[in-house]
PDB file of N, CA and C in Angstrom:
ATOM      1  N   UNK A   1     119.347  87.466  94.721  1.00  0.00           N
ATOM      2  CA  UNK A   1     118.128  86.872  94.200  1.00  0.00           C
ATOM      3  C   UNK A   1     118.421  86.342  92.803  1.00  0.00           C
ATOM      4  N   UNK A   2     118.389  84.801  92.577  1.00  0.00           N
ATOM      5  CA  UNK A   2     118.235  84.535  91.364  1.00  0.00           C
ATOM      6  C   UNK A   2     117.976  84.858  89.969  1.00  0.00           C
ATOM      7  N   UNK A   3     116.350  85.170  90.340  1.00  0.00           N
ATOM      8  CA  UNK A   3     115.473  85.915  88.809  1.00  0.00           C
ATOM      9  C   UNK A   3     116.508  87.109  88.227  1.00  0.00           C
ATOM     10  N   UNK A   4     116.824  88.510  89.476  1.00  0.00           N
ATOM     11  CA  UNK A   4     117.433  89.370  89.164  1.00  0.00           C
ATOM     12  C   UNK A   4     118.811  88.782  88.093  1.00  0.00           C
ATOM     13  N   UNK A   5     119.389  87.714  89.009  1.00  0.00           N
ATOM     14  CA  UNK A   5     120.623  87.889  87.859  1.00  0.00           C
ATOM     15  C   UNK A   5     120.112  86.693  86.604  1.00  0.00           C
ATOM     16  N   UNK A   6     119.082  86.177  86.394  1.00  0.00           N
ATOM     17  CA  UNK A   6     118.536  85.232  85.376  1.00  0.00           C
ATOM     18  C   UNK A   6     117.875  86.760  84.619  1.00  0.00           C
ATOM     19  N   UNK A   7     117.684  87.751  84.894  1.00  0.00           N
ATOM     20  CA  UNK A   7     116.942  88.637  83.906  1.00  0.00           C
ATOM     21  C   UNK A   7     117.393  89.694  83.955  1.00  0.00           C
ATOM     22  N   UNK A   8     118.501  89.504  84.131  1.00  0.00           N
ATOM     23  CA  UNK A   8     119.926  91.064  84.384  1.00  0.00           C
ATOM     24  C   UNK A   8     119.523  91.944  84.490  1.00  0.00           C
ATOM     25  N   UNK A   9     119.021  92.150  85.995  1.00  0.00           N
ATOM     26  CA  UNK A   9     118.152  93.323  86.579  1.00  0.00           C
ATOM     27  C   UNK A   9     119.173  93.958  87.533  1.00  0.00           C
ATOM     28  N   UNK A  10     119.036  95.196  87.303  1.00  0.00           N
ATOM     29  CA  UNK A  10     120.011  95.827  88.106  1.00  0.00           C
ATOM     30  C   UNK A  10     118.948  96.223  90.279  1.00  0.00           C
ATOM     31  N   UNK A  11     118.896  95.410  90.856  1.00  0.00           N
ATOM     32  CA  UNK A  11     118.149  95.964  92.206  1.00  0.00           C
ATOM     33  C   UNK A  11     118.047  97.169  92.418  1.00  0.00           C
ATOM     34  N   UNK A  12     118.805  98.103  92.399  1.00  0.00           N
ATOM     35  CA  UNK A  12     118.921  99.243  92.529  1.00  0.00           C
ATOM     36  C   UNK A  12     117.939  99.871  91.564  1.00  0.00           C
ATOM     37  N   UNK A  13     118.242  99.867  90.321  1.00  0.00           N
ATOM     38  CA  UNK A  13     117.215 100.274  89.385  1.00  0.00           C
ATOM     39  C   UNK A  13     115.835  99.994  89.139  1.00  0.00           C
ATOM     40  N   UNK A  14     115.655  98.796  90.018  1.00  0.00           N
ATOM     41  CA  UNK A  14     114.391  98.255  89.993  1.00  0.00           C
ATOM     42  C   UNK A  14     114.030  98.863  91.562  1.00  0.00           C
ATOM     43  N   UNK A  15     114.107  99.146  92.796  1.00  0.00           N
ATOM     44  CA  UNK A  15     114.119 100.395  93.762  1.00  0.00           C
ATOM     45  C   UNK A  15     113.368 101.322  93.331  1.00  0.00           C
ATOM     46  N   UNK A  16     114.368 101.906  92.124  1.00  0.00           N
ATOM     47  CA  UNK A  16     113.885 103.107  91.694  1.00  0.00           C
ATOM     48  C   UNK A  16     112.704 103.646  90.557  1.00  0.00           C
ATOM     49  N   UNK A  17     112.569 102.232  90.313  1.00  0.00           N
ATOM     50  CA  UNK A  17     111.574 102.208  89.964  1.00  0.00           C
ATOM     51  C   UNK A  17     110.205 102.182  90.277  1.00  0.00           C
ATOM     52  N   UNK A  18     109.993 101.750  91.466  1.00  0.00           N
ATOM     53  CA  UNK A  18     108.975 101.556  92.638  1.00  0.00           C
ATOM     54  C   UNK A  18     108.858 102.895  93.863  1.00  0.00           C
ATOM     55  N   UNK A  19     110.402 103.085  93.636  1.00  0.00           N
ATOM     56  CA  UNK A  19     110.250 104.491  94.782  1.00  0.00           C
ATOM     57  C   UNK A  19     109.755 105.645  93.881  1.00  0.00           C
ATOM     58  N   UNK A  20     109.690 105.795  92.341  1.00  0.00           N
ATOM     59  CA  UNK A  20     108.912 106.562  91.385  1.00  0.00           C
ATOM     60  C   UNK A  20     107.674 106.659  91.234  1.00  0.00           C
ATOM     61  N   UNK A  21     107.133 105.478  92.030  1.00  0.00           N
ATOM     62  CA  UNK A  21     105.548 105.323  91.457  1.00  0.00           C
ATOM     63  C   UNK A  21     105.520 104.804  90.036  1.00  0.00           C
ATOM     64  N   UNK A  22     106.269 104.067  90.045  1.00  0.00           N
ATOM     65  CA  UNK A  22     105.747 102.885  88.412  1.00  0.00           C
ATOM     66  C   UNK A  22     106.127 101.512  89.346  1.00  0.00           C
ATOM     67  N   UNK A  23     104.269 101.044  89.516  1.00  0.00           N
ATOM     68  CA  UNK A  23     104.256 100.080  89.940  1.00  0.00           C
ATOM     69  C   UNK A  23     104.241  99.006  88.951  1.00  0.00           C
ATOM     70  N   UNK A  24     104.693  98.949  88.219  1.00  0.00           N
ATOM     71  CA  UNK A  24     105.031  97.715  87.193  1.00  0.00           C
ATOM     72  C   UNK A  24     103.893  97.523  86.740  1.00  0.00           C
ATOM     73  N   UNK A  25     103.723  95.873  86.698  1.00  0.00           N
ATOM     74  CA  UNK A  25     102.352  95.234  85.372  1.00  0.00           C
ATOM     75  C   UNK A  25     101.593  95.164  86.814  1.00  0.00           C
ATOM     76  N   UNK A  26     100.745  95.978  87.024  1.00  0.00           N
ATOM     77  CA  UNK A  26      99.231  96.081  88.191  1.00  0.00           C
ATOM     78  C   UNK A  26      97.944  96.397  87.765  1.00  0.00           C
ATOM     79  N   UNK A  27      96.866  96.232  88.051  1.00  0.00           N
ATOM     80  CA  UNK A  27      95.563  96.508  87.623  1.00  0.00           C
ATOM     81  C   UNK A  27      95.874  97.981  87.961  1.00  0.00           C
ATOM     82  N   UNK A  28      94.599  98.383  87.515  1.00  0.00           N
ATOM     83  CA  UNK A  28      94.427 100.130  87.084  1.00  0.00           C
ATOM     84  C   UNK A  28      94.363 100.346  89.331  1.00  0.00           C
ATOM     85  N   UNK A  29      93.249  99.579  89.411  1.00  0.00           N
ATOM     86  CA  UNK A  29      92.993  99.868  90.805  1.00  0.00           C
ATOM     87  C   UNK A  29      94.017  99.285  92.012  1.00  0.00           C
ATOM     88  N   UNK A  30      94.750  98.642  91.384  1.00  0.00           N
ATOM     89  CA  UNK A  30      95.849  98.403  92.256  1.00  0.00           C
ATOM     90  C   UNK A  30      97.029  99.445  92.256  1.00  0.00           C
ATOM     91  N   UNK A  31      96.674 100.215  91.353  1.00  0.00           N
ATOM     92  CA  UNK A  31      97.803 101.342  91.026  1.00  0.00           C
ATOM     93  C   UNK A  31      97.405 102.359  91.918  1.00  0.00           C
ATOM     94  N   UNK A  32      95.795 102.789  91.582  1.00  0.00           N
ATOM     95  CA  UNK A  32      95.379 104.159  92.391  1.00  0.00           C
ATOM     96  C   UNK A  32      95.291 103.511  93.829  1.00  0.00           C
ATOM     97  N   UNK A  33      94.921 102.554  94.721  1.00  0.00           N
ATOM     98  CA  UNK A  33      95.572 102.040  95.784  1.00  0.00           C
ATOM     99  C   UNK A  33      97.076 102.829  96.289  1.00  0.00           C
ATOM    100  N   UNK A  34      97.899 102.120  95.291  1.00  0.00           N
ATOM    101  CA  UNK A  34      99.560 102.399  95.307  1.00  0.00           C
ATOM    102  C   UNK A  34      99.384 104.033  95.764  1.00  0.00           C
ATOM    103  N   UNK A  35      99.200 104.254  94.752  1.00  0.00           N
ATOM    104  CA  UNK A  35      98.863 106.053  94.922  1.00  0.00           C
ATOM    105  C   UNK A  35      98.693 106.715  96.255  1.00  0.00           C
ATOM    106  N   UNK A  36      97.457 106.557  96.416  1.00  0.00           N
ATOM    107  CA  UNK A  36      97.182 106.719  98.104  1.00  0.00           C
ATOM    108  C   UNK A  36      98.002 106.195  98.945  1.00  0.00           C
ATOM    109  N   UNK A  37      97.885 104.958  98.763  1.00  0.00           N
ATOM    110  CA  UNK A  37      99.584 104.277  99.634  1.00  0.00           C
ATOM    111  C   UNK A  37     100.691 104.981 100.061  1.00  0.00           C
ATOM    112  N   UNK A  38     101.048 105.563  99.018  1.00  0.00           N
ATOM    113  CA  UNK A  38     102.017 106.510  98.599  1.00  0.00           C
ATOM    114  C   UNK A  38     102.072 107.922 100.011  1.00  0.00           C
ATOM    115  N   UNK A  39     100.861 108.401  99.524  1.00  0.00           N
ATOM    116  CA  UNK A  39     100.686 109.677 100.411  1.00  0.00           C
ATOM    117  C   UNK A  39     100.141 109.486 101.574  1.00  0.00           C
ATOM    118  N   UNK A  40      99.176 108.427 102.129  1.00  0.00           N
ATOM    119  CA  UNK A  40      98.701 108.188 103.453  1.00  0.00           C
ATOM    120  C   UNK A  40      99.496 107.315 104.503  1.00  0.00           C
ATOM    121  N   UNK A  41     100.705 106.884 103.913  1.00  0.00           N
ATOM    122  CA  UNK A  41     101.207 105.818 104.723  1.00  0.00           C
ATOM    123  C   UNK A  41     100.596 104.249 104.775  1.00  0.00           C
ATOM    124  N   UNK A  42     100.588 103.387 103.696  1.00  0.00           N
ATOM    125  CA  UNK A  42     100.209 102.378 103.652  1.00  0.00           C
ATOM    126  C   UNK A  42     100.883 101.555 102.948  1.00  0.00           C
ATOM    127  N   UNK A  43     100.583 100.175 103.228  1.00  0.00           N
ATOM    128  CA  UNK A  43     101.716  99.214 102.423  1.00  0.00           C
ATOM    129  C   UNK A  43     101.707  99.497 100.643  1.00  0.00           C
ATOM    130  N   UNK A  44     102.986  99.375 100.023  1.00  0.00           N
ATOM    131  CA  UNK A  44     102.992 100.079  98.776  1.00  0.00           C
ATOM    132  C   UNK A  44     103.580  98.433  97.862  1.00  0.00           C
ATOM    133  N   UNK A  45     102.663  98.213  96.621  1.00  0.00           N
ATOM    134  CA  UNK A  45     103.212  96.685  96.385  1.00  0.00           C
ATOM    135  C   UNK A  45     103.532  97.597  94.884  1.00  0.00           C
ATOM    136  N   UNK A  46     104.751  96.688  93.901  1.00  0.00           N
ATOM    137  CA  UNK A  46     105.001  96.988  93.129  1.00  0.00           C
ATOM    138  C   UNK A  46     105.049  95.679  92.653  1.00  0.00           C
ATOM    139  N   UNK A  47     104.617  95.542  90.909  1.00  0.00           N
ATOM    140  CA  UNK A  47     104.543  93.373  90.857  1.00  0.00           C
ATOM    141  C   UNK A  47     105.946  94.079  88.583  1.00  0.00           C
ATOM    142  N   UNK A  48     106.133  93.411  88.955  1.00  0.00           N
ATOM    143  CA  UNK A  48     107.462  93.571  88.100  1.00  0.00           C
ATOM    144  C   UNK A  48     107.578  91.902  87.228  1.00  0.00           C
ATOM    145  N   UNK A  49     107.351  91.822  85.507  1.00  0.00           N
ATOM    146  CA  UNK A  49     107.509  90.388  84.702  1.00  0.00           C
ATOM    147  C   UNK A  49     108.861  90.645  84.464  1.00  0.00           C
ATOM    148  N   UNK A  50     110.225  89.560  85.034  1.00  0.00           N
ATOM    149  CA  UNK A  50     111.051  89.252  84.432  1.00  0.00           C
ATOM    150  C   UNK A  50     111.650  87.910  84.082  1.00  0.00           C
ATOM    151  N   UNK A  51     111.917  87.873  82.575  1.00  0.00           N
ATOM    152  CA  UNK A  51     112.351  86.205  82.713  1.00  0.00           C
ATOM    153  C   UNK A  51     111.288  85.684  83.045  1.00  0.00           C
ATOM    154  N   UNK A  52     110.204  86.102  82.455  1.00  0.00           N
ATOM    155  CA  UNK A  52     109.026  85.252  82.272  1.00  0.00           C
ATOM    156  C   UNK A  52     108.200  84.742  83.720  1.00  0.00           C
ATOM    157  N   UNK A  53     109.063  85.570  85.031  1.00  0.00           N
ATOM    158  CA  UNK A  53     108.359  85.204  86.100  1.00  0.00           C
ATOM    159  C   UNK A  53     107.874  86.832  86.619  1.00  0.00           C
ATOM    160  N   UNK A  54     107.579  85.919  88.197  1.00  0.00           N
ATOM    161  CA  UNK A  54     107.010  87.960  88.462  1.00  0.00           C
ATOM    162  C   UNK A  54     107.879  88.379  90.011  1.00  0.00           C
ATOM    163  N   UNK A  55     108.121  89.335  89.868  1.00  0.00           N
ATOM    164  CA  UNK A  55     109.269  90.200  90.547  1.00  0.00           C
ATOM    165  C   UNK A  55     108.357  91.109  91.281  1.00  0.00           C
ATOM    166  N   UNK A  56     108.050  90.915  93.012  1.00  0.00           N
ATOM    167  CA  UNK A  56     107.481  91.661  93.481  1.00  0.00           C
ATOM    168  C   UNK A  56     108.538  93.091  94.653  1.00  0.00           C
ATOM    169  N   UNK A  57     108.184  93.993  94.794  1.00  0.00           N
ATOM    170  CA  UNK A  57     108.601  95.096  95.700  1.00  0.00           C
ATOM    171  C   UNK A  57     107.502  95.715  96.524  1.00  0.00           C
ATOM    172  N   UNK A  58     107.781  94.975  98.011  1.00  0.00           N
ATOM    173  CA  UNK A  58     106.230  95.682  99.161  1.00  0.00           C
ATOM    174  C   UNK A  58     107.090  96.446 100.019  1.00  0.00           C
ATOM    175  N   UNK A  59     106.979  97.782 100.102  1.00  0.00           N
ATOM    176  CA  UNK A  59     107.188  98.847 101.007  1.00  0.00           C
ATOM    177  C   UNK A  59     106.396  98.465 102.224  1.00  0.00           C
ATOM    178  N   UNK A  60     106.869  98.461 103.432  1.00  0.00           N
ATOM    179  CA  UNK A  60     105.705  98.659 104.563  1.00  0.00           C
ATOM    180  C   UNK A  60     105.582  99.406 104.797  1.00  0.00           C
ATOM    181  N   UNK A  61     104.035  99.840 105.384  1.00  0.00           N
ATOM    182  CA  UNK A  61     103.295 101.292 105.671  1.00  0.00           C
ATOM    183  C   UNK A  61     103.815 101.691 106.711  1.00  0.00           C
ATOM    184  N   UNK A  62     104.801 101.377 107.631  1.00  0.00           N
ATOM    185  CA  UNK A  62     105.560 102.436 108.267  1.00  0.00           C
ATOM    186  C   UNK A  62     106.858 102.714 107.759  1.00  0.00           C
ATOM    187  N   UNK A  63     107.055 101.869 106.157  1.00  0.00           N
ATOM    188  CA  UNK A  63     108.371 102.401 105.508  1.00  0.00           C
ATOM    189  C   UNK A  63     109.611 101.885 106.749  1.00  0.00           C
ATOM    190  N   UNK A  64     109.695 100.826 107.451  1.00  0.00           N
ATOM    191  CA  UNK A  64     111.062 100.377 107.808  1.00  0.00           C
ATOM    192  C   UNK A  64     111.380  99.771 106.804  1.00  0.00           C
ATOM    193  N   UNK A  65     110.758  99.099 106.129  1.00  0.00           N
ATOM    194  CA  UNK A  65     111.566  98.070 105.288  1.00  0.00           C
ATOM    195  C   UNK A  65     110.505  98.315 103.838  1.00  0.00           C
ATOM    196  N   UNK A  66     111.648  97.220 102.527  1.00  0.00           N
ATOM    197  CA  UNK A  66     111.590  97.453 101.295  1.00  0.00           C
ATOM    198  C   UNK A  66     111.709  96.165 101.186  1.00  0.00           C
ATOM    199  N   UNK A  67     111.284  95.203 100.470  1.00  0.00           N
ATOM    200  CA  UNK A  67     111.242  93.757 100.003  1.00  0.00           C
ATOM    201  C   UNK A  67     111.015  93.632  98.681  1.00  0.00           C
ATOM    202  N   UNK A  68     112.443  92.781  98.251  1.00  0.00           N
ATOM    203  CA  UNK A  68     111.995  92.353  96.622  1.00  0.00           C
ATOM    204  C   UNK A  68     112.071  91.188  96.639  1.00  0.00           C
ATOM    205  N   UNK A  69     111.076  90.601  96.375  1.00  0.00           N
ATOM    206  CA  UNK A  69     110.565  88.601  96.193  1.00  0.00           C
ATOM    207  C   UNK A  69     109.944  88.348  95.390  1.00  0.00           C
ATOM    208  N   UNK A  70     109.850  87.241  95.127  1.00  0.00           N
ATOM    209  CA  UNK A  70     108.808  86.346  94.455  1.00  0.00           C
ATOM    210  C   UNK A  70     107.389  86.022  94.518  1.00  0.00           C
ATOM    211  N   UNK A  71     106.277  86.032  94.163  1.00  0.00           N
ATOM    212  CA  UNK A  71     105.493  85.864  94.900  1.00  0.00           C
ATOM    213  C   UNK A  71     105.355  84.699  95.727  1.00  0.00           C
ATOM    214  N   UNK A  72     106.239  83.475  95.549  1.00  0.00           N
ATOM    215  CA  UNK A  72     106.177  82.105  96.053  1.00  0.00           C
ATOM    216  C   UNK A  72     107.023  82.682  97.261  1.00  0.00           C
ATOM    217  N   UNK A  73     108.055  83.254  97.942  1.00  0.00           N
ATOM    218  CA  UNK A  73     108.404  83.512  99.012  1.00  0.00           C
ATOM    219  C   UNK A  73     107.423  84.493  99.574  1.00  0.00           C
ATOM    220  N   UNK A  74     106.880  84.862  99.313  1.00  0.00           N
ATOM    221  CA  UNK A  74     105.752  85.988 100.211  1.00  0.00           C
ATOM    222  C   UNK A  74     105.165  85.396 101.160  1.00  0.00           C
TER     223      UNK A  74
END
């Protein structure tokens, strides 16, 4: 992914950042969402500013997959 190496983001570290529960720059209620997300099984979004753009991470609520995009590829 571009942005990552335009804003020398390590992927991995940014993972782990989202698999922590720090959903990045989110409204208050998009966080406690996340939250529940978290524990009920539901899609989990994490929205991340780098390099002046925005860096998203959506878990799906059955957790097969992990996606880090843009919001323009979403």
């Amino acid at each position: 992914m571009n942005l990552l190496q335009r804003a020398n983001l390590n992927p991995f570290q940014m993972l782990l950042r989202h698999r922590s529960g720090d959903w990045g720059d989110v409204q208050m209620e998009d966080a406690l969402a996340n939250e529940a997300a978290a524990v009920h099984g539901n899609r989990v979004i994490s929205s991340y500013e780098a390099a002046g753009e925005r860096l998203w991470i959506i878990t799906e609520a059955d957790r097969s997959a992990t996606t880090l995009l843009q919001p323009e590829e979403y």
